[in-house]
Protein backbone atom coordinates (compact mmCIF):
# COMPACT_ATOMS: atom_id res chain seq x y z
CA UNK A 1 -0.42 -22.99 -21.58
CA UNK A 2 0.61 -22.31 -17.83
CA UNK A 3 -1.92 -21.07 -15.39
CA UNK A 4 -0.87 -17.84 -13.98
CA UNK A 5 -1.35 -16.60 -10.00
CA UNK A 6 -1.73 -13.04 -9.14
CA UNK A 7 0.81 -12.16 -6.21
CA UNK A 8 -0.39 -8.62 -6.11
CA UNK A 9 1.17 -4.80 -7.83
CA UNK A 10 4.87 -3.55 -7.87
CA UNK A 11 5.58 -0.80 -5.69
CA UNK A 12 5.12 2.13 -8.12
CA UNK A 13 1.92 0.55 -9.03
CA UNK A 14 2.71 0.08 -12.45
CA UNK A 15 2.80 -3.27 -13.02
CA UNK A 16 1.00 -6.82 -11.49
CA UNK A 17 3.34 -9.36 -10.39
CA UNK A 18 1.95 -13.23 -11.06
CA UNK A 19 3.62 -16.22 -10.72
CA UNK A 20 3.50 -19.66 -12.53
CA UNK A 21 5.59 -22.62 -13.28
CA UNK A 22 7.74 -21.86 -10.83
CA UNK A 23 8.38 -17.95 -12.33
CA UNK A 24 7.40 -14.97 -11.45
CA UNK A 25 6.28 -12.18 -14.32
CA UNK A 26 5.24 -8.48 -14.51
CA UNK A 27 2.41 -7.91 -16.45
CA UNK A 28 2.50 -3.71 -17.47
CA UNK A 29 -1.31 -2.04 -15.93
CA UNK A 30 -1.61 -0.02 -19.26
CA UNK A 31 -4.79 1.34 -21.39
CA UNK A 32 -5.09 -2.26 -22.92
CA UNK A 33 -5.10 -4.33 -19.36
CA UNK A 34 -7.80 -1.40 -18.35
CA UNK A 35 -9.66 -1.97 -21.17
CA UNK A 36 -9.83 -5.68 -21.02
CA UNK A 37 -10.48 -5.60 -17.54
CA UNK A 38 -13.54 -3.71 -17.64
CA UNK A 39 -14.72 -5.22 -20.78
CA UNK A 40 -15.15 -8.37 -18.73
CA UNK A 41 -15.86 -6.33 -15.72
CA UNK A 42 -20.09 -6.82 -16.76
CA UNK A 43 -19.55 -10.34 -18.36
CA UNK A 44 -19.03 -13.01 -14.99
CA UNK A 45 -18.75 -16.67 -16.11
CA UNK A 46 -18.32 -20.10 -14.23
CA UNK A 47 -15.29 -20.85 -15.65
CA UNK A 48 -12.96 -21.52 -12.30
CA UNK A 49 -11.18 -18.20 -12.69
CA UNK A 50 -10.53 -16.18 -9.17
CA UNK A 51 -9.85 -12.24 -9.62
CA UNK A 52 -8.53 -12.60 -5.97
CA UNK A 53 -5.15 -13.05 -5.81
CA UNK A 54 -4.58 -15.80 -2.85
């Protein structure tokens, strides 16, 4: 599995650009990424993940 890098949101705001592996990828903002997002929103671990995108 490749480790993924947020670059930051299209233009329209639709979708999150993210780069790995020397690729970039659009990831759709839809009711599931919403969802998942603030599912985790109340659940912070120590696991090394950033939600900043630097």
């Amino acid at each position: 599995m490749h480790a993924l890098r947020l670059v930051g949101v299209t233009d329209d705001g639709t979708r999150l650009v993210l780069t790995g592996a020397g690729d970039e990828f659009v990831l759709p903002i839809d009711a599931a990424l919403r969802s998942a997002l603030r599912s985790d929103a109340g659940h912070h671990s120590s696991h090394g993940h950033s939600p900043s995108a630097r």
